[in-house]
PDB file of N, CA and C in Angstrom:
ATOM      1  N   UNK A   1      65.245  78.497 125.835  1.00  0.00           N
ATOM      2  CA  UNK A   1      66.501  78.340 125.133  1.00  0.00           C
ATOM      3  C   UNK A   1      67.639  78.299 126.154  1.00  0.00           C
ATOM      4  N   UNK A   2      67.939  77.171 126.498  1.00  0.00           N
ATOM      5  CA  UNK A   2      69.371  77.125 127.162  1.00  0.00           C
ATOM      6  C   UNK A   2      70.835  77.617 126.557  1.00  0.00           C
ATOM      7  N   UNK A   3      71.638  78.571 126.735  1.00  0.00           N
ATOM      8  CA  UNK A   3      72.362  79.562 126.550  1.00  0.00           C
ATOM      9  C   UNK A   3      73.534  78.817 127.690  1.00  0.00           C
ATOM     10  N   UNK A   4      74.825  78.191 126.463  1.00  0.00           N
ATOM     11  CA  UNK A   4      76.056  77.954 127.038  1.00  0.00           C
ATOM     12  C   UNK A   4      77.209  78.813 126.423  1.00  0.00           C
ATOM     13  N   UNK A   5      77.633  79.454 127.633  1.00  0.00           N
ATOM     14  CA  UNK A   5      78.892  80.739 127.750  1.00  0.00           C
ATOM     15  C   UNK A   5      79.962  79.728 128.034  1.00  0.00           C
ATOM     16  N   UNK A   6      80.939  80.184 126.816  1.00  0.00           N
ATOM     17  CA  UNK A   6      82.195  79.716 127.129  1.00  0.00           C
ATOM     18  C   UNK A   6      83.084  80.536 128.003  1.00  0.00           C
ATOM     19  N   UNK A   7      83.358  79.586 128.957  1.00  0.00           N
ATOM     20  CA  UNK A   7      84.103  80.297 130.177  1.00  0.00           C
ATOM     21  C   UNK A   7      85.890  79.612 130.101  1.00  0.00           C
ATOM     22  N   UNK A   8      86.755  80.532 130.241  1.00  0.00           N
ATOM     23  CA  UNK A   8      88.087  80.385 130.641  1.00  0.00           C
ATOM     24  C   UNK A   8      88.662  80.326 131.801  1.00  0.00           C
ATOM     25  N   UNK A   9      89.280  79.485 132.527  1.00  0.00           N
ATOM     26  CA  UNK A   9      89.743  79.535 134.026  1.00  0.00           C
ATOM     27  C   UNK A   9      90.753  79.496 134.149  1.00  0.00           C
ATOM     28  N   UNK A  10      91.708  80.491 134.792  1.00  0.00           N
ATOM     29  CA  UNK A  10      92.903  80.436 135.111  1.00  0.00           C
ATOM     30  C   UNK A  10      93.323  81.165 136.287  1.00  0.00           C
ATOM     31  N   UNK A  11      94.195  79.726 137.191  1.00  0.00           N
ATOM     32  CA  UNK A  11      94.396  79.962 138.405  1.00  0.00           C
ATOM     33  C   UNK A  11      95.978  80.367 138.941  1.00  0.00           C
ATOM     34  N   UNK A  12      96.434  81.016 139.330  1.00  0.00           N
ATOM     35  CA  UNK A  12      97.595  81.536 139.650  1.00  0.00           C
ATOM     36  C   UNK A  12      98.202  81.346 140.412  1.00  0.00           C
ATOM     37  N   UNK A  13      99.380  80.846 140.658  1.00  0.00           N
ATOM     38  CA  UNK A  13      99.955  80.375 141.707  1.00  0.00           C
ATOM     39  C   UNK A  13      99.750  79.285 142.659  1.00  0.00           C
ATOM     40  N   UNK A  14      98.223  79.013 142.259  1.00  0.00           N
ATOM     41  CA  UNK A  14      97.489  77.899 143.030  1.00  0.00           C
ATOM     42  C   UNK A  14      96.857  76.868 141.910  1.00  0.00           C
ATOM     43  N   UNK A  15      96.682  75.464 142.218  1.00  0.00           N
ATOM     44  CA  UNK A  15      95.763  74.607 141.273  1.00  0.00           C
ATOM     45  C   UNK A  15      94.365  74.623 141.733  1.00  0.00           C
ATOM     46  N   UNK A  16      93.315  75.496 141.597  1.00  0.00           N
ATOM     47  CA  UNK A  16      91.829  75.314 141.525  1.00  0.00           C
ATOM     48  C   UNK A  16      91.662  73.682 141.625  1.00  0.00           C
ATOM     49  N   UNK A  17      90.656  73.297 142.719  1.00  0.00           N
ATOM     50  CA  UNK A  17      90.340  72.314 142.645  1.00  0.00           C
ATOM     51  C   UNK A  17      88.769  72.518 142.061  1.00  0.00           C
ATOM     52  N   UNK A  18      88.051  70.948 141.523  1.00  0.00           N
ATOM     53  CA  UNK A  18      87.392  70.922 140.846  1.00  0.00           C
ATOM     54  C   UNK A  18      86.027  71.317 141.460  1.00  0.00           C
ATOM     55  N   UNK A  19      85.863  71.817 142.487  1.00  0.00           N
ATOM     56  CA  UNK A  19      84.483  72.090 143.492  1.00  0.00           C
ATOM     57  C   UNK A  19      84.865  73.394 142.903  1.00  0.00           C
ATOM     58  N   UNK A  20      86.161  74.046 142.740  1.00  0.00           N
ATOM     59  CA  UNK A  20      85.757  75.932 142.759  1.00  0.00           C
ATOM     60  C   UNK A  20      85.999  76.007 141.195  1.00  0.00           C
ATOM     61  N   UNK A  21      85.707  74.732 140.546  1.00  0.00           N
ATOM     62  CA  UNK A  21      85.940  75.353 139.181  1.00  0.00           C
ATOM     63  C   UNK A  21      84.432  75.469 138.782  1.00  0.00           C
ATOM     64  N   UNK A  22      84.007  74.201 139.362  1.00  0.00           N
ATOM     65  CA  UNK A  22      82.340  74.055 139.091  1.00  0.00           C
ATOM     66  C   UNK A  22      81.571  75.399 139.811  1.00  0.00           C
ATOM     67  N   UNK A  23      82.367  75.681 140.936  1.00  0.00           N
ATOM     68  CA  UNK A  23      81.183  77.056 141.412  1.00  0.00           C
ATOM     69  C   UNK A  23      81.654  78.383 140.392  1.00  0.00           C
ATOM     70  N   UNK A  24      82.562  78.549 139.983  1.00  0.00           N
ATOM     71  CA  UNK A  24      82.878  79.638 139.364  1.00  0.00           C
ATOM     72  C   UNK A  24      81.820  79.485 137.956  1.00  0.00           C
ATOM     73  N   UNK A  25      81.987  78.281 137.011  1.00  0.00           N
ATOM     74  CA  UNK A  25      81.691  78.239 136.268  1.00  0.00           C
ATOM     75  C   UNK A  25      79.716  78.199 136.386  1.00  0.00           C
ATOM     76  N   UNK A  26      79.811  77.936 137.391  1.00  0.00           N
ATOM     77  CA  UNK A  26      77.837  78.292 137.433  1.00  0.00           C
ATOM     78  C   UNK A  26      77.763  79.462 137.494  1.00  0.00           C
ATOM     79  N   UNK A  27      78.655  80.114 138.976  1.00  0.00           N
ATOM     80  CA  UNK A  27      78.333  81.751 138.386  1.00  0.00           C
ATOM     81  C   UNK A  27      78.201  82.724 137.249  1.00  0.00           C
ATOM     82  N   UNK A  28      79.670  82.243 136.841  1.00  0.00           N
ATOM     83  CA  UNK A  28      80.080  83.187 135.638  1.00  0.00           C
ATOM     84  C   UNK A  28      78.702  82.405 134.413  1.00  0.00           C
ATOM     85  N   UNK A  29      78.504  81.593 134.249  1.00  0.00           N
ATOM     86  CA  UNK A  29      77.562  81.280 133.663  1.00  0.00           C
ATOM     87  C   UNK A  29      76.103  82.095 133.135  1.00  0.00           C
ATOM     88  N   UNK A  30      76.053  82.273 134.636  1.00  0.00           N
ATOM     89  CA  UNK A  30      74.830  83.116 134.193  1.00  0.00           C
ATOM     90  C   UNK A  30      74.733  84.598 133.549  1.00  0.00           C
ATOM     91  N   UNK A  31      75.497  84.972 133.460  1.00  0.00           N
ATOM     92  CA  UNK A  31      76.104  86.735 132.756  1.00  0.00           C
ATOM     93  C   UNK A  31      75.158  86.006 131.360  1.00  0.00           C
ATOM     94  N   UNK A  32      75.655  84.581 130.790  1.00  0.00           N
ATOM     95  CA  UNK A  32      74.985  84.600 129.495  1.00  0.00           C
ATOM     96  C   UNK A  32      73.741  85.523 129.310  1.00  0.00           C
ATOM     97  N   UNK A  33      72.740  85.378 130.142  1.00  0.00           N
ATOM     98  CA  UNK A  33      71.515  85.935 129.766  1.00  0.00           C
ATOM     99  C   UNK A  33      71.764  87.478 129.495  1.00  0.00           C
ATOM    100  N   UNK A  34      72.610  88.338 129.676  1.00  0.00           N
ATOM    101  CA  UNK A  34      73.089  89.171 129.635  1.00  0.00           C
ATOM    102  C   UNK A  34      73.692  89.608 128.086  1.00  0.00           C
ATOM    103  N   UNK A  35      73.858  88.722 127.763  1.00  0.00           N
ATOM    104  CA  UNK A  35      74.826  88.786 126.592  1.00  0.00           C
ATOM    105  C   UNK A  35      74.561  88.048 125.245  1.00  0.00           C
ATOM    106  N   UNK A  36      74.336  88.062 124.300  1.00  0.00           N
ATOM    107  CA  UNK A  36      73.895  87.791 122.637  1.00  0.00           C
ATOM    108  C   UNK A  36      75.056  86.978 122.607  1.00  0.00           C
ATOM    109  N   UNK A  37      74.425  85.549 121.688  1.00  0.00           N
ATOM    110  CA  UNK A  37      74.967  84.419 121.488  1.00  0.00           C
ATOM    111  C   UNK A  37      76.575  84.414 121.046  1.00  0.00           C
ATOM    112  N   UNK A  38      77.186  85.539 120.208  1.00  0.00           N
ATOM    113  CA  UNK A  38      78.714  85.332 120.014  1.00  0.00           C
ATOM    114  C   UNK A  38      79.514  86.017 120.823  1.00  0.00           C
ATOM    115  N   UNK A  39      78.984  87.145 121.801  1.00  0.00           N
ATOM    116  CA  UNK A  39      79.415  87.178 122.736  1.00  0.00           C
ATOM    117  C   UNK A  39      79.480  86.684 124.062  1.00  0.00           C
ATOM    118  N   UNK A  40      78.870  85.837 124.361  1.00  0.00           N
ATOM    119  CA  UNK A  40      78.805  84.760 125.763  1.00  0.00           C
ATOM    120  C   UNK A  40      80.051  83.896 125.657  1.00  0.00           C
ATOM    121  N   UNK A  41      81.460  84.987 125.870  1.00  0.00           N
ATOM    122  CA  UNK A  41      82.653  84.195 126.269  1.00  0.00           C
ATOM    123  C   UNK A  41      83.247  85.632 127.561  1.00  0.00           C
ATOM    124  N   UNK A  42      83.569  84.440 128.579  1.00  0.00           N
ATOM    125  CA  UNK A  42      84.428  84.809 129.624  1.00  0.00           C
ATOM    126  C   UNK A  42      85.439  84.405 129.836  1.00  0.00           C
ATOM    127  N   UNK A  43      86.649  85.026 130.329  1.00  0.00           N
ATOM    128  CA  UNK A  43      87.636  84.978 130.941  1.00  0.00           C
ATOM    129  C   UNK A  43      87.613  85.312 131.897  1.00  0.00           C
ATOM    130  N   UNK A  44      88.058  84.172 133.494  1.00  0.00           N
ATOM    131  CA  UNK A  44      88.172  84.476 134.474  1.00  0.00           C
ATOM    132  C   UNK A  44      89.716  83.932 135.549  1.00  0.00           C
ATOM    133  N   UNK A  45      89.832  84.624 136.001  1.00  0.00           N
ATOM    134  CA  UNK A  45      91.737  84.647 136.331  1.00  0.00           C
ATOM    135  C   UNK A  45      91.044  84.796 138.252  1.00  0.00           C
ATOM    136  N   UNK A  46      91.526  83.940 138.693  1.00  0.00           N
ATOM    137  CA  UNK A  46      91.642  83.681 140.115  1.00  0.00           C
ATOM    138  C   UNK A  46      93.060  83.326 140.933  1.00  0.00           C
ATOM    139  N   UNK A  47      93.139  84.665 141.904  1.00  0.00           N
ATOM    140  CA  UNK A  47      94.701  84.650 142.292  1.00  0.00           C
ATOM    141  C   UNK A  47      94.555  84.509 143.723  1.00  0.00           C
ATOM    142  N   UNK A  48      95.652  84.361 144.419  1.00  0.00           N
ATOM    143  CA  UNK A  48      96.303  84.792 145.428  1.00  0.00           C
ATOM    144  C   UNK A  48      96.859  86.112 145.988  1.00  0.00           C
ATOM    145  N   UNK A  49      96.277  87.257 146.160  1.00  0.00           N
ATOM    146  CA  UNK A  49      96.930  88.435 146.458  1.00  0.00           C
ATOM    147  C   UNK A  49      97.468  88.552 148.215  1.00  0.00           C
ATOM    148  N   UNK A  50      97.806  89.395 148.346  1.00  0.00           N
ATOM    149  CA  UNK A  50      98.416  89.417 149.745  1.00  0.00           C
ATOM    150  C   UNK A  50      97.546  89.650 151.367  1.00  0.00           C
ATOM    151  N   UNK A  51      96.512  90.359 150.343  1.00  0.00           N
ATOM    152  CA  UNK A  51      95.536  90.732 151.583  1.00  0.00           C
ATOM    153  C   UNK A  51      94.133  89.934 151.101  1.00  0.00           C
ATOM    154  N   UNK A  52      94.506  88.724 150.530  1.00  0.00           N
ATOM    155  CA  UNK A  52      92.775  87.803 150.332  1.00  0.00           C
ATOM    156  C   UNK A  52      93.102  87.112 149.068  1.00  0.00           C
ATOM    157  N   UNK A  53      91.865  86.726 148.119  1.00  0.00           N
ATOM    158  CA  UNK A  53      91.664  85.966 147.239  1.00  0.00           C
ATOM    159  C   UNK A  53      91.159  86.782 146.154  1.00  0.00           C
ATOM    160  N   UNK A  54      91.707  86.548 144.995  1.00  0.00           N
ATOM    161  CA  UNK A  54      91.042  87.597 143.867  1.00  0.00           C
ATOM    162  C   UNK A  54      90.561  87.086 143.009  1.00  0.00           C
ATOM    163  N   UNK A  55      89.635  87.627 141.973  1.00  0.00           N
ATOM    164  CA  UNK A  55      88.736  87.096 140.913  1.00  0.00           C
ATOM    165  C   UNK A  55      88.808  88.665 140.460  1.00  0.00           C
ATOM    166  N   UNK A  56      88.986  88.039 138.869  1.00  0.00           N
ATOM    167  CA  UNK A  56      88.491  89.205 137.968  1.00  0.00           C
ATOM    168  C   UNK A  56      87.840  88.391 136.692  1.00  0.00           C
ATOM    169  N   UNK A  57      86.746  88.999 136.399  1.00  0.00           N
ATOM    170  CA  UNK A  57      86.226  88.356 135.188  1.00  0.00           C
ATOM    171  C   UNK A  57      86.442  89.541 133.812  1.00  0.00           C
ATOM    172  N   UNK A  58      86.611  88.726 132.866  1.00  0.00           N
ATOM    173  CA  UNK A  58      86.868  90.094 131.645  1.00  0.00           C
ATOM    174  C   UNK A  58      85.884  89.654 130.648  1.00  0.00           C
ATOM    175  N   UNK A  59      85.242  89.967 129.715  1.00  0.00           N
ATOM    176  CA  UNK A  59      84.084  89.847 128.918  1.00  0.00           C
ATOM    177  C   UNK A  59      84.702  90.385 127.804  1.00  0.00           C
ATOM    178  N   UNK A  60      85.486  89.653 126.785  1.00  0.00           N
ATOM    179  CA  UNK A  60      86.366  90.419 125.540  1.00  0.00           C
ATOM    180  C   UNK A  60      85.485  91.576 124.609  1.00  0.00           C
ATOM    181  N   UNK A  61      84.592  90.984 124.332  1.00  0.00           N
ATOM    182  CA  UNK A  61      84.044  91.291 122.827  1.00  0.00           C
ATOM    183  C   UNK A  61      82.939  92.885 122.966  1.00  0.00           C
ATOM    184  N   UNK A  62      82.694  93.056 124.018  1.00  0.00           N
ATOM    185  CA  UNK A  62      81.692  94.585 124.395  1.00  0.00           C
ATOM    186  C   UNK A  62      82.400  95.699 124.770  1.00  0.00           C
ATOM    187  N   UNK A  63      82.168  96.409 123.513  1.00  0.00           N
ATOM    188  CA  UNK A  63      83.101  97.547 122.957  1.00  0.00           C
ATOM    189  C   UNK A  63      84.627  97.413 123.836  1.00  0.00           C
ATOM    190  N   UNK A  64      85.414  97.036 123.697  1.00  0.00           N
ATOM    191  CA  UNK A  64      86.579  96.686 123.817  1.00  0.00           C
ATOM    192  C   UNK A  64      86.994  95.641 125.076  1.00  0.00           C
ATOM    193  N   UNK A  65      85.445  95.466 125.782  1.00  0.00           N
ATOM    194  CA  UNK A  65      85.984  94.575 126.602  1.00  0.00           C
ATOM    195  C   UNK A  65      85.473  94.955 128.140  1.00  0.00           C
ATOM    196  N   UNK A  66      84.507  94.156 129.403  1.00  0.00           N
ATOM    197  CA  UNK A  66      85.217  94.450 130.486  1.00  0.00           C
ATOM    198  C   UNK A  66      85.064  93.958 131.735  1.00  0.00           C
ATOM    199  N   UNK A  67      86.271  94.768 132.141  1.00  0.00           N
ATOM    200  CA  UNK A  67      86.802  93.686 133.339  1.00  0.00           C
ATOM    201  C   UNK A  67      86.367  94.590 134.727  1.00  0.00           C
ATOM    202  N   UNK A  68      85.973  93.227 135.646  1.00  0.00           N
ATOM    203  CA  UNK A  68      85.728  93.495 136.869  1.00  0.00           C
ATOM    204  C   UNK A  68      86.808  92.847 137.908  1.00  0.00           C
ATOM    205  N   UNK A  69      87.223  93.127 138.975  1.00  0.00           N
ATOM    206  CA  UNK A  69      88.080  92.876 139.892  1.00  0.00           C
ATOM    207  C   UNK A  69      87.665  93.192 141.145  1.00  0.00           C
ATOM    208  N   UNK A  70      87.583  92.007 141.745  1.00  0.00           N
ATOM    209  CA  UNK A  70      87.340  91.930 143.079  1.00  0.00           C
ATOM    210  C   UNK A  70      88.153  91.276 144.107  1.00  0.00           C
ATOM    211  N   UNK A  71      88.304  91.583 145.546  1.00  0.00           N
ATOM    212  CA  UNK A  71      89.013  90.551 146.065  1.00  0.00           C
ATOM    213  C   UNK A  71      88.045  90.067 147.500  1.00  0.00           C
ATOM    214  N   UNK A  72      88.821  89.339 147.956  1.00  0.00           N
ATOM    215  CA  UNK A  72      87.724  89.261 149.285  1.00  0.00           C
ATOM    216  C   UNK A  72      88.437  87.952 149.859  1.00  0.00           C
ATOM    217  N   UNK A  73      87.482  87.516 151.233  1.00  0.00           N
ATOM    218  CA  UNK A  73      88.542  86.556 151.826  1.00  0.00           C
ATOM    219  C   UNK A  73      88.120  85.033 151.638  1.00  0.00           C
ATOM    220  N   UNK A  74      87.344  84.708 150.654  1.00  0.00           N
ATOM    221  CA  UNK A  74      87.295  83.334 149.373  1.00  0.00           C
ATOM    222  C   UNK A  74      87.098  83.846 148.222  1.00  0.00           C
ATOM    223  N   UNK A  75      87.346  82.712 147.454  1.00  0.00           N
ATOM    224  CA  UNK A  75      87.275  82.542 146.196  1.00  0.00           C
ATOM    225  C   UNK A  75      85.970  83.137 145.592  1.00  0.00           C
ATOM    226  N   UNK A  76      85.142  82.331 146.237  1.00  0.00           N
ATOM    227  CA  UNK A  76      83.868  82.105 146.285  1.00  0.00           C
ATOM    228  C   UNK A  76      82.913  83.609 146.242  1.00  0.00           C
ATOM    229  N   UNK A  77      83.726  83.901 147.754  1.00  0.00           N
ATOM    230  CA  UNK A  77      82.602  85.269 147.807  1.00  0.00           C
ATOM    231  C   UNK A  77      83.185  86.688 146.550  1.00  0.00           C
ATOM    232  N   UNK A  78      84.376  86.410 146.209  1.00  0.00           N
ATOM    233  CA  UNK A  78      85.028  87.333 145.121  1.00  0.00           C
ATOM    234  C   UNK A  78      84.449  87.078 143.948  1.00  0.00           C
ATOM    235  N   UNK A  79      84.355  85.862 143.224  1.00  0.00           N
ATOM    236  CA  UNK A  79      83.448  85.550 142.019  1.00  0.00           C
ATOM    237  C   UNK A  79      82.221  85.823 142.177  1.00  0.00           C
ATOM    238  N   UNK A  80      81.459  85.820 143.304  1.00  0.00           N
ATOM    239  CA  UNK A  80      79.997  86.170 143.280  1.00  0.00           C
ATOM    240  C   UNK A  80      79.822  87.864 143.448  1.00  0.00           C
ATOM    241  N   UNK A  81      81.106  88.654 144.137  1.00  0.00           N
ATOM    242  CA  UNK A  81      81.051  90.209 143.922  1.00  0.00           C
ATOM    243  C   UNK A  81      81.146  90.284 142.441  1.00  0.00           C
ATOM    244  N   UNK A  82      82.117  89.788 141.723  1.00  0.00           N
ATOM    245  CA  UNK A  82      82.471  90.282 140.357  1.00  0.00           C
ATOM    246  C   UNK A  82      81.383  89.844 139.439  1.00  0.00           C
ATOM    247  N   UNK A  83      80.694  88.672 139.656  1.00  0.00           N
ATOM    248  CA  UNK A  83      79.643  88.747 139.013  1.00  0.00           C
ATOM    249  C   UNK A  83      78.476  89.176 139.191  1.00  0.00           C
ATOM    250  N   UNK A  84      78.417  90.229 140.309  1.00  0.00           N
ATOM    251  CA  UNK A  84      77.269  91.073 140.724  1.00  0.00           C
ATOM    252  C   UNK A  84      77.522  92.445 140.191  1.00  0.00           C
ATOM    253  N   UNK A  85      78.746  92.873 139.873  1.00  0.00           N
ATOM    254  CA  UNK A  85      79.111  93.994 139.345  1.00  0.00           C
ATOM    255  C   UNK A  85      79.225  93.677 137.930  1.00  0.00           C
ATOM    256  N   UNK A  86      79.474  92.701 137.188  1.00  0.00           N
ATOM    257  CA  UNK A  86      79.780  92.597 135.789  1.00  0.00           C
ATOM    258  C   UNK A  86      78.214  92.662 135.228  1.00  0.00           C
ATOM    259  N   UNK A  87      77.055  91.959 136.393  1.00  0.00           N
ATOM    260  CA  UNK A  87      75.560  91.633 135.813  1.00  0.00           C
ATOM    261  C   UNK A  87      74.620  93.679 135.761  1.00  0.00           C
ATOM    262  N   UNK A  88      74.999  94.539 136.555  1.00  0.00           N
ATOM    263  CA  UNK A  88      74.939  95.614 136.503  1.00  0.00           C
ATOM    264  C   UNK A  88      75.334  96.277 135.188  1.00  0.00           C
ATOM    265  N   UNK A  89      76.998  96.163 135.168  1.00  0.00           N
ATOM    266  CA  UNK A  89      77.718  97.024 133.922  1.00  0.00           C
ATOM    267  C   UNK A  89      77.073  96.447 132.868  1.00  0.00           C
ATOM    268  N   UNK A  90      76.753  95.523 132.532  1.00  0.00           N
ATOM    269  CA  UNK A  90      75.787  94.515 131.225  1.00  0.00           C
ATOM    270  C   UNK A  90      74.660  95.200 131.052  1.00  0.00           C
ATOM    271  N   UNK A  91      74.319  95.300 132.266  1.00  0.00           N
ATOM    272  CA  UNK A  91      72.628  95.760 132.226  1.00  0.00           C
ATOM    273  C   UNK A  91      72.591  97.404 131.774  1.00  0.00           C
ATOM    274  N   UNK A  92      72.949  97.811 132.340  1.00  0.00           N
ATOM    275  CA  UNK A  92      73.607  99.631 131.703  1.00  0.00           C
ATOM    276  C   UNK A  92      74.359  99.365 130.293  1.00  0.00           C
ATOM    277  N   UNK A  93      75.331  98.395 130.060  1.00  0.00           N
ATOM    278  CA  UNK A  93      75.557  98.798 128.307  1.00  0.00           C
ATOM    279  C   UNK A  93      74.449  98.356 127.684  1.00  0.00           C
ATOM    280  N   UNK A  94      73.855  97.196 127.771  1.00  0.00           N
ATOM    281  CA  UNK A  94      72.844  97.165 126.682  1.00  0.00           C
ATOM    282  C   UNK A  94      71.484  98.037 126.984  1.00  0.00           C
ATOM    283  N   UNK A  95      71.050  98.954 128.091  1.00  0.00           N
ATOM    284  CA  UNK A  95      70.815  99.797 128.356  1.00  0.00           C
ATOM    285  C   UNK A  95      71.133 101.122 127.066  1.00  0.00           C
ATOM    286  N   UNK A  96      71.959 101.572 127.449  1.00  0.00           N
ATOM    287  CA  UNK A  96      72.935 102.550 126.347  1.00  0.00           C
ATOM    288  C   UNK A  96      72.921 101.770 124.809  1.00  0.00           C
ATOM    289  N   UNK A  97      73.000 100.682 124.485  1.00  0.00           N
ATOM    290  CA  UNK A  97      72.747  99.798 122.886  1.00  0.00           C
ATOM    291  C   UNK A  97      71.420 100.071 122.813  1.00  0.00           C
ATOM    292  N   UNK A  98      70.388 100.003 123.801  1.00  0.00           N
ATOM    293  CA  UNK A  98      69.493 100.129 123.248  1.00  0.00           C
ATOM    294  C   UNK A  98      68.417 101.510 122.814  1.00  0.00           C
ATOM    295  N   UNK A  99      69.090 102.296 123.624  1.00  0.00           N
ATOM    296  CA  UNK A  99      68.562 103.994 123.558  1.00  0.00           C
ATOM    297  C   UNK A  99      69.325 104.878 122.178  1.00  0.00           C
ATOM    298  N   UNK A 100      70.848 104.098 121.873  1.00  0.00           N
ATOM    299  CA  UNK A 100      71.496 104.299 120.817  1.00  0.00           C
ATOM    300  C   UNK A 100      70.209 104.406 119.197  1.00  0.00           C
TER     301      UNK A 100
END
């Protein structure tokens, strides 16, 4: 069963070109497996901060929501921290959903 997560991109201060929209969106992609069909929506916000490049991904709908924030010195390697930490916190809540 192929599993498509609607993903949100929004870039700050900068225009994302279409190579880091496509890598974000493969990453963040894969959380789907993580996540039951009406919840496989992301929001992901990619900035400019002062000391590097930031990515935070937020996951609305699991128990109120959540967000990871990372920064680092690409785009690239910040979306692949935040989605190494968001694929953990997933794995521990439905962990906890399922011992419930």
């Amino acid at each position: 069963m192929v599993r498509i997560m609607e993903i949100t991109i929004k870039s700050l201060k900068f225009d994302a070109d279409k190579k880091l929209i496509a890598f974000v969106e493969k990453k963040v992609d894969r959380l789907s497996k993580f996540l039951a069909g009406s919840e496989a929506v992301a929001e992901v916000v990619l900035t400019l901060e002062t000391d590097g490049k930031g990515a935070k991904i937020h996951i609305p709908q699991i128990g109120g929501g959540i967000v990871i924030e990372r920064t680092s010195d690409t785009f690239e390697n910040a979306v692949t921290a935040c989605v190494d930490a968001m694929k953990e916190k997933l794995t521990r809540a439905k962990e906890k959903r399922n011992e419930a």
